[in-house]
N, C-alpha and C. Protein backbone atom coordinates (compact mmCIF):
# COMPACT_ATOMS: atom_id res chain seq x y z
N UNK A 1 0.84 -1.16 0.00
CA UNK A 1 0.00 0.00 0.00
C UNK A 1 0.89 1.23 0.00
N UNK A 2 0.29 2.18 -0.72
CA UNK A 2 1.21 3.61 -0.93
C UNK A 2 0.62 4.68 -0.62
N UNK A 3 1.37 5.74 -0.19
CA UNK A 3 0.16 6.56 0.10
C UNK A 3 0.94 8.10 -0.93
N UNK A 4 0.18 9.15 -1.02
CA UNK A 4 0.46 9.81 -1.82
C UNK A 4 1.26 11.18 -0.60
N UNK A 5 2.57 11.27 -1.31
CA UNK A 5 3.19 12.52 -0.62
C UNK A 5 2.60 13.45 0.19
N UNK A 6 3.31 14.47 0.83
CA UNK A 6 2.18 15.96 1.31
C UNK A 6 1.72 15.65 2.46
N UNK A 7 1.07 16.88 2.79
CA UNK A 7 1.08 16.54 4.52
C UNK A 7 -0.85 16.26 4.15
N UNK A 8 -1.38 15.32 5.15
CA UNK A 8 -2.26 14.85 5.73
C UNK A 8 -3.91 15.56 5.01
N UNK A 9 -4.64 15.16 5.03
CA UNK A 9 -5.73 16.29 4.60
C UNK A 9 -6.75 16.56 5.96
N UNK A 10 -7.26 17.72 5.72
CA UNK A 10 -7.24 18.22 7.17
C UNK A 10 -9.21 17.98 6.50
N UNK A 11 -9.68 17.60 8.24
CA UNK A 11 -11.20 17.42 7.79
C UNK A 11 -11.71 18.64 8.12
N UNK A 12 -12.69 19.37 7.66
CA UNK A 12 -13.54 20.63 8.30
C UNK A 12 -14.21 20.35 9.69
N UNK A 13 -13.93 21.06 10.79
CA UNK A 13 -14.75 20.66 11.70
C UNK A 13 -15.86 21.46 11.76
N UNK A 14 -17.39 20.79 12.41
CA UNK A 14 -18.76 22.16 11.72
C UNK A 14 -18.61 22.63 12.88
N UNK A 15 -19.06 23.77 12.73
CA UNK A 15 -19.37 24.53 13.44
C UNK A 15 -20.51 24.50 14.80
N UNK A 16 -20.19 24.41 15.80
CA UNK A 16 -21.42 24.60 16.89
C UNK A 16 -22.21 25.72 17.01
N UNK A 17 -23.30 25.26 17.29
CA UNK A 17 -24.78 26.18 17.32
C UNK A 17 -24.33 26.68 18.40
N UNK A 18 -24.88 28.34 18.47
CA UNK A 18 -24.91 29.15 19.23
C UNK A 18 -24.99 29.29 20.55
N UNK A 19 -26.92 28.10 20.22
CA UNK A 19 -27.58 27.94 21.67
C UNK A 19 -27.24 26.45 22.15
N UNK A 20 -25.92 25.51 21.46
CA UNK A 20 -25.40 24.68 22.34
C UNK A 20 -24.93 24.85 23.30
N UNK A 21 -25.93 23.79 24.51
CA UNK A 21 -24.91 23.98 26.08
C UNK A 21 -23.30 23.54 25.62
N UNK A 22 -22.69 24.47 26.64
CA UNK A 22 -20.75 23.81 27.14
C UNK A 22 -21.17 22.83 27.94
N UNK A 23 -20.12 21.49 26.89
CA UNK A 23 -20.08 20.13 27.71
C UNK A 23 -19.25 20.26 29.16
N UNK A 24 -20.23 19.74 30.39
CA UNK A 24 -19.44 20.10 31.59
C UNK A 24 -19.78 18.60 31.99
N UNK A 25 -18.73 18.55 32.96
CA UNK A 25 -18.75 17.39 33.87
C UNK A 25 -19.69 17.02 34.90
N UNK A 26 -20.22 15.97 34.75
CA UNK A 26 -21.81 15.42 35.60
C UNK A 26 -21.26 15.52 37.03
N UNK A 27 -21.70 16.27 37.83
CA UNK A 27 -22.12 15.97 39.45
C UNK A 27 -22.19 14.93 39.92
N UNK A 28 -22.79 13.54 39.01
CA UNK A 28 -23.06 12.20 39.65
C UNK A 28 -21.57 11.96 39.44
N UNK A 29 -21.29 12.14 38.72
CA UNK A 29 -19.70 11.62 38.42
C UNK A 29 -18.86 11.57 39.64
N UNK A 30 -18.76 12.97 40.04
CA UNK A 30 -18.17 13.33 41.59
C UNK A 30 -18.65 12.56 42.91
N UNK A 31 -20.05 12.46 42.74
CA UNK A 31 -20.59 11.60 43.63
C UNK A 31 -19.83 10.24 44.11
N UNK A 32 -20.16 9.70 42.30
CA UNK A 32 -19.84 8.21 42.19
C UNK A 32 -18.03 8.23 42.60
N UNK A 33 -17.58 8.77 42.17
CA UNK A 33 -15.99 8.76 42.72
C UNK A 33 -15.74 8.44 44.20
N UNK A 34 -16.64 9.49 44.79
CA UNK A 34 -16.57 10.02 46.39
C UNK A 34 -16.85 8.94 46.96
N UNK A 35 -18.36 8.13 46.66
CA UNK A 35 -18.55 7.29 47.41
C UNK A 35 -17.68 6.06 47.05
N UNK A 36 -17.97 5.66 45.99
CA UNK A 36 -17.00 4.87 45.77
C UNK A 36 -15.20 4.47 46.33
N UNK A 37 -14.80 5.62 46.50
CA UNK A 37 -13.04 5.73 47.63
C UNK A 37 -13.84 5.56 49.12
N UNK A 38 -14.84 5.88 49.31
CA UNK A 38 -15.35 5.69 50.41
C UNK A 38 -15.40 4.32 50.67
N UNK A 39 -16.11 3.43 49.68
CA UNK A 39 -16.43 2.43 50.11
C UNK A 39 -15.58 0.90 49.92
N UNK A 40 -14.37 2.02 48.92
CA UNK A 40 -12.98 1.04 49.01
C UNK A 40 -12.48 0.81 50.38
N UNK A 41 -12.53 2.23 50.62
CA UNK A 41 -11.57 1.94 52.37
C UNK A 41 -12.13 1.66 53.28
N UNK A 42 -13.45 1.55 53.56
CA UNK A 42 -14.54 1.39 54.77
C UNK A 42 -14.71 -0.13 54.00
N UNK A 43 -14.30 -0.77 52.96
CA UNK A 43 -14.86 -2.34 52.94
C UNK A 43 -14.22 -3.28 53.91
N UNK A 44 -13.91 -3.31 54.43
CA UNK A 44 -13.13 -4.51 55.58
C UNK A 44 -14.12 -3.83 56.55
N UNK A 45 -14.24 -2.85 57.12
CA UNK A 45 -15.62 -2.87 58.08
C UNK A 45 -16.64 -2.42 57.38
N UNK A 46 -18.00 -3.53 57.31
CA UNK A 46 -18.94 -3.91 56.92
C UNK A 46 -19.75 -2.93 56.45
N UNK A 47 -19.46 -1.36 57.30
CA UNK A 47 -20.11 -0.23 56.59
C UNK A 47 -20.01 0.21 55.52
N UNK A 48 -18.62 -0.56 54.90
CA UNK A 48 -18.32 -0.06 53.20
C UNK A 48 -19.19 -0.01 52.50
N UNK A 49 -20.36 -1.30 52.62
CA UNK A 49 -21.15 -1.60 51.78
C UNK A 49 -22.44 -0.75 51.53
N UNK A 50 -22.70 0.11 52.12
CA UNK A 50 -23.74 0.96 52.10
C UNK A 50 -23.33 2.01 50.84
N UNK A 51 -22.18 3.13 51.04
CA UNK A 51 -21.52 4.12 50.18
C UNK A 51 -21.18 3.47 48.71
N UNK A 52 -20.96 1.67 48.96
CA UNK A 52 -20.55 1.27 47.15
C UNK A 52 -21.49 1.22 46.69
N UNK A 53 -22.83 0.72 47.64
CA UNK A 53 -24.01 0.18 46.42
C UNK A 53 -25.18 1.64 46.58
N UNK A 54 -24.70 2.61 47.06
CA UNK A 54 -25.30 3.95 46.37
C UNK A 54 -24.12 4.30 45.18
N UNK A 55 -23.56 4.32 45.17
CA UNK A 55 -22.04 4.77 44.46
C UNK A 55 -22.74 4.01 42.91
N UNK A 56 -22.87 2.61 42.95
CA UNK A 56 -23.52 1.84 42.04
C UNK A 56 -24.40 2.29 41.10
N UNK A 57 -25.46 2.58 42.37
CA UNK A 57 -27.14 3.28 41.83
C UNK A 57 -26.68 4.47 41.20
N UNK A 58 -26.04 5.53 41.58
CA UNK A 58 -25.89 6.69 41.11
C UNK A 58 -24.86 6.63 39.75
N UNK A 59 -24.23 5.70 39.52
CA UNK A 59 -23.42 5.34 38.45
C UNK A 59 -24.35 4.91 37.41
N UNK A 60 -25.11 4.23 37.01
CA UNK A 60 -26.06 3.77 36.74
C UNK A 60 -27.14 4.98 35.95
N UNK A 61 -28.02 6.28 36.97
CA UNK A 61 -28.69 7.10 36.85
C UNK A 61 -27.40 7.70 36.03
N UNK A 62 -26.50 8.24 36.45
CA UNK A 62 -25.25 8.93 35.49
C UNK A 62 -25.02 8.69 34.32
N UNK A 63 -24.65 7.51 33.76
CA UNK A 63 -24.71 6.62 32.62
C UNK A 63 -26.39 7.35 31.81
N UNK A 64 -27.01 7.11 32.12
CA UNK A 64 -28.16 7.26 31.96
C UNK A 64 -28.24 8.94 31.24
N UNK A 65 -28.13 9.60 31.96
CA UNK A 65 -28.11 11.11 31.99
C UNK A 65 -27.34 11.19 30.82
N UNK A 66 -26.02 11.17 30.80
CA UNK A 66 -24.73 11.16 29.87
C UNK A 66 -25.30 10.76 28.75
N UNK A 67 -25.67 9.99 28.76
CA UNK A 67 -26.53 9.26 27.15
C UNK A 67 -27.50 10.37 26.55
N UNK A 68 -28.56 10.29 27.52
CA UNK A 68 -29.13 11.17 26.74
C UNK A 68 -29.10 12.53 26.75
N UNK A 69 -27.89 13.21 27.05
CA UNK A 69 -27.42 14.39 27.36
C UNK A 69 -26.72 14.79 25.47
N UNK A 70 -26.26 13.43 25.34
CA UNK A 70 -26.12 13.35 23.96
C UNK A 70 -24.46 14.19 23.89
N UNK A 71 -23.80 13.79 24.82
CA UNK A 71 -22.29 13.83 24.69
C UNK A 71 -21.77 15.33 25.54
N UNK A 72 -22.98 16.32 26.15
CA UNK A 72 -22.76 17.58 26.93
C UNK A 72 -22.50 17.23 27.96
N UNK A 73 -22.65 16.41 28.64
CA UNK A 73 -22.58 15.42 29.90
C UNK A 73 -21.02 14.69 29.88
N UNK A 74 -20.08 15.50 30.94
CA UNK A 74 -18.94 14.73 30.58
C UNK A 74 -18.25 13.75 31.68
N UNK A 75 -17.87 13.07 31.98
CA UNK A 75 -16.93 12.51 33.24
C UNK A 75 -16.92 11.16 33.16
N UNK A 76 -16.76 10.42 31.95
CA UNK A 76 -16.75 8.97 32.09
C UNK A 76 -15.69 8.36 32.52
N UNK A 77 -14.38 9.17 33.01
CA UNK A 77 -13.28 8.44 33.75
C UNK A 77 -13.63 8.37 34.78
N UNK A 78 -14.21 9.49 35.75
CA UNK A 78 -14.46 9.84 36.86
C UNK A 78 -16.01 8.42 37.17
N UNK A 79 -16.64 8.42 36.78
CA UNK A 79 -17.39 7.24 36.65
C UNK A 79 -16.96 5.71 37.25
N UNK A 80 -15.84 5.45 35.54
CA UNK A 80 -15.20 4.00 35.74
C UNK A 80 -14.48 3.94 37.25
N UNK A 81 -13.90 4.66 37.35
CA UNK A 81 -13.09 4.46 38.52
C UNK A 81 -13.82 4.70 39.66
N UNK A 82 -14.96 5.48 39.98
CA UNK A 82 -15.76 5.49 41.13
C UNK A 82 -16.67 3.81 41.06
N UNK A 83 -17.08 3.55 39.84
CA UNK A 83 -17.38 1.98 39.92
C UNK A 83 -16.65 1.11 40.27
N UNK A 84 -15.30 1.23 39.65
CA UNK A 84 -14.06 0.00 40.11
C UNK A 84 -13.70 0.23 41.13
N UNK A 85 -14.06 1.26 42.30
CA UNK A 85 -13.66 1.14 43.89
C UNK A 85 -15.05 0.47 44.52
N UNK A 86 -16.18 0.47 44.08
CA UNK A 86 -17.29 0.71 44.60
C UNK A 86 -17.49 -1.22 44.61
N UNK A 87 -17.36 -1.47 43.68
CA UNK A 87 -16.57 -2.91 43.82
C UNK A 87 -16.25 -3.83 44.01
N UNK A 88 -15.00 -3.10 44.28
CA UNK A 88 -14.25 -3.10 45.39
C UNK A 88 -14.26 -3.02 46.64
N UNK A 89 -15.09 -2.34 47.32
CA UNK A 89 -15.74 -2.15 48.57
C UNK A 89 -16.70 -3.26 48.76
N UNK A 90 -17.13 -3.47 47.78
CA UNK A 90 -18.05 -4.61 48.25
C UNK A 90 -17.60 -5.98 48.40
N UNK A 91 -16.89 -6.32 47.82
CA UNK A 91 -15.86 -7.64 47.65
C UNK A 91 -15.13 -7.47 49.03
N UNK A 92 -14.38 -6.47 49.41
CA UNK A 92 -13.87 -6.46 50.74
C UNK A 92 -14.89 -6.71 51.72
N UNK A 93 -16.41 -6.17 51.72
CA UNK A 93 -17.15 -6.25 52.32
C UNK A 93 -17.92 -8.06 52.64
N UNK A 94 -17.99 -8.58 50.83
CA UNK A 94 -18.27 -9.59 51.34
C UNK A 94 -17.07 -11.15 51.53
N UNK A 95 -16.07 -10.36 51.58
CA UNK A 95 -14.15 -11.03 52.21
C UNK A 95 -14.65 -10.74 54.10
N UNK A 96 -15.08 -9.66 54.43
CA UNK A 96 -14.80 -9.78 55.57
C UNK A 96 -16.03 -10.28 56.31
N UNK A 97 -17.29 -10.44 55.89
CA UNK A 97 -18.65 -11.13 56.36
C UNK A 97 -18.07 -12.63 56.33
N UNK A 98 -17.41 -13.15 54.88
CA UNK A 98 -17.24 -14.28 55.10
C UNK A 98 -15.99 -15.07 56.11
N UNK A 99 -15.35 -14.30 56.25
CA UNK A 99 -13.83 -14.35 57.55
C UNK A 99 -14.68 -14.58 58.73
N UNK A 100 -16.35 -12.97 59.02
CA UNK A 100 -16.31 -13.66 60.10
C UNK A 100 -17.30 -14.95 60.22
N UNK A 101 -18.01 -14.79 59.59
CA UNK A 101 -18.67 -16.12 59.30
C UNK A 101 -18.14 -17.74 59.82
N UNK A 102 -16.88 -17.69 58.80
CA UNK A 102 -15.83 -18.73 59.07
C UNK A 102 -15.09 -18.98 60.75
N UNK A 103 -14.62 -17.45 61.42
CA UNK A 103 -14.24 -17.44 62.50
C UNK A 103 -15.46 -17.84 63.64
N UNK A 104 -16.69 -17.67 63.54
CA UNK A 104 -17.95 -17.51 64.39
C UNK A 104 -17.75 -19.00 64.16
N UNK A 105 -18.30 -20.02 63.23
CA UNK A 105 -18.50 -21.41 63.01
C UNK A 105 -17.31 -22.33 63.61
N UNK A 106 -16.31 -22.02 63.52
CA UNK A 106 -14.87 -22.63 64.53
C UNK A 106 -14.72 -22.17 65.58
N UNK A 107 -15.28 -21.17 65.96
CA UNK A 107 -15.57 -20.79 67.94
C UNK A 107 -16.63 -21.88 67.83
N UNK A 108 -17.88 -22.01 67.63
CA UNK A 108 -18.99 -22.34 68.06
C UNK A 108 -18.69 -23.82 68.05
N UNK A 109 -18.01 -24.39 66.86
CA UNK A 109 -17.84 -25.87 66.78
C UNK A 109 -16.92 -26.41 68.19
N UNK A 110 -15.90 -25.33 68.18
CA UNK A 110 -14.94 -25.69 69.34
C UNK A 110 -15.65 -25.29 70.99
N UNK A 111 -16.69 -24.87 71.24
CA UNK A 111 -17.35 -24.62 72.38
C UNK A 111 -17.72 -26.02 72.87
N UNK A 112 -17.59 -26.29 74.38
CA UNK A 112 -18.21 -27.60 74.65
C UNK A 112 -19.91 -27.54 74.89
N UNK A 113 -20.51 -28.55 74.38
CA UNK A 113 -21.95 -28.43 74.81
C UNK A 113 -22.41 -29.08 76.09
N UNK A 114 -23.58 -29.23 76.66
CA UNK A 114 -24.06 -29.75 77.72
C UNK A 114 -23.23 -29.62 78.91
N UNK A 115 -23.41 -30.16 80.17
CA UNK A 115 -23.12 -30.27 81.16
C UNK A 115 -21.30 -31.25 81.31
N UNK A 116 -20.36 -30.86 81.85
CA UNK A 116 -19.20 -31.46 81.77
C UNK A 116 -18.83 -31.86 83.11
N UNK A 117 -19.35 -32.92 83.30
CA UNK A 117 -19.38 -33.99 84.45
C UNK A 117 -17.53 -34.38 85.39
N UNK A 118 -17.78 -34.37 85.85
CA UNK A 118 -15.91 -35.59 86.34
C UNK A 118 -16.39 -36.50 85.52
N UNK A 119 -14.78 -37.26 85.50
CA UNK A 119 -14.37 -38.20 84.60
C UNK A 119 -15.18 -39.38 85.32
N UNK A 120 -15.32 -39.66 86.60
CA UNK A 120 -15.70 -40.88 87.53
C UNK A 120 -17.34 -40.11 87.64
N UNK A 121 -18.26 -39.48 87.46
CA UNK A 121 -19.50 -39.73 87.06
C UNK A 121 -20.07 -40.16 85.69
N UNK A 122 -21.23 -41.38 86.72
CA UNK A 122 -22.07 -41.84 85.62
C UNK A 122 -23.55 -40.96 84.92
């Protein structure tokens, strides 16, 4: 394949309407970030899980907005990464339900039951 000498051809870009809004960055976006670091570091205690799975919902409504905002709606990094902590928080959350889970069932198994007699009663 060949391509022909000269520098590049340049495309026209059109012009924006007057009364187009300036694309600004979604509020949920910030949200979803916030809670989301929130609910990275609060996941090992069990409260993480509250801040990821709003973090979730509001990621979700955001997505939503952004779409049909029709590209004026901006912050889809700020998004991904408030989802990929949010997560995250929850996975820690359900790492540490199941630890104690596991720890509660090996106390309880190792507890003696009933009455523990001397060795010489019948």
């Amino acid at each position: 394949m060949t391509t022909v000498p000269g520098p590049a051809p340049v495309v026209p870009q059109g012009h924006r309407h007057p009364h187009d809004p300036e694309p600004v960055r979604s509020t949920k976006a910030r949200a979803v970030f916030a809670l989301g670091l929130i609910g990275a570091l609060t996941g090992l205690f069990v409260g993480g899980a509250v801040p990821a799975t709003i973090a979730l919902t509001l990621a979700r409504q955001a997505r939503r907005e952004a779409y049909a905002s029709g590209g004026y709606l901006t912050g889809g990094d700020w998004l991904r990464r408030g989802e990929q902590m949010a997560r995250t928080g929850l996975v820690l959350t359900a790492v540490a339900v199941v630890a104690a889970v596991v720890i509660g069932v090996v106390r309880y198994a190792d507890g003696s039951f009933g009455h523990d007699f001397a060795p010489n009663f019948d």
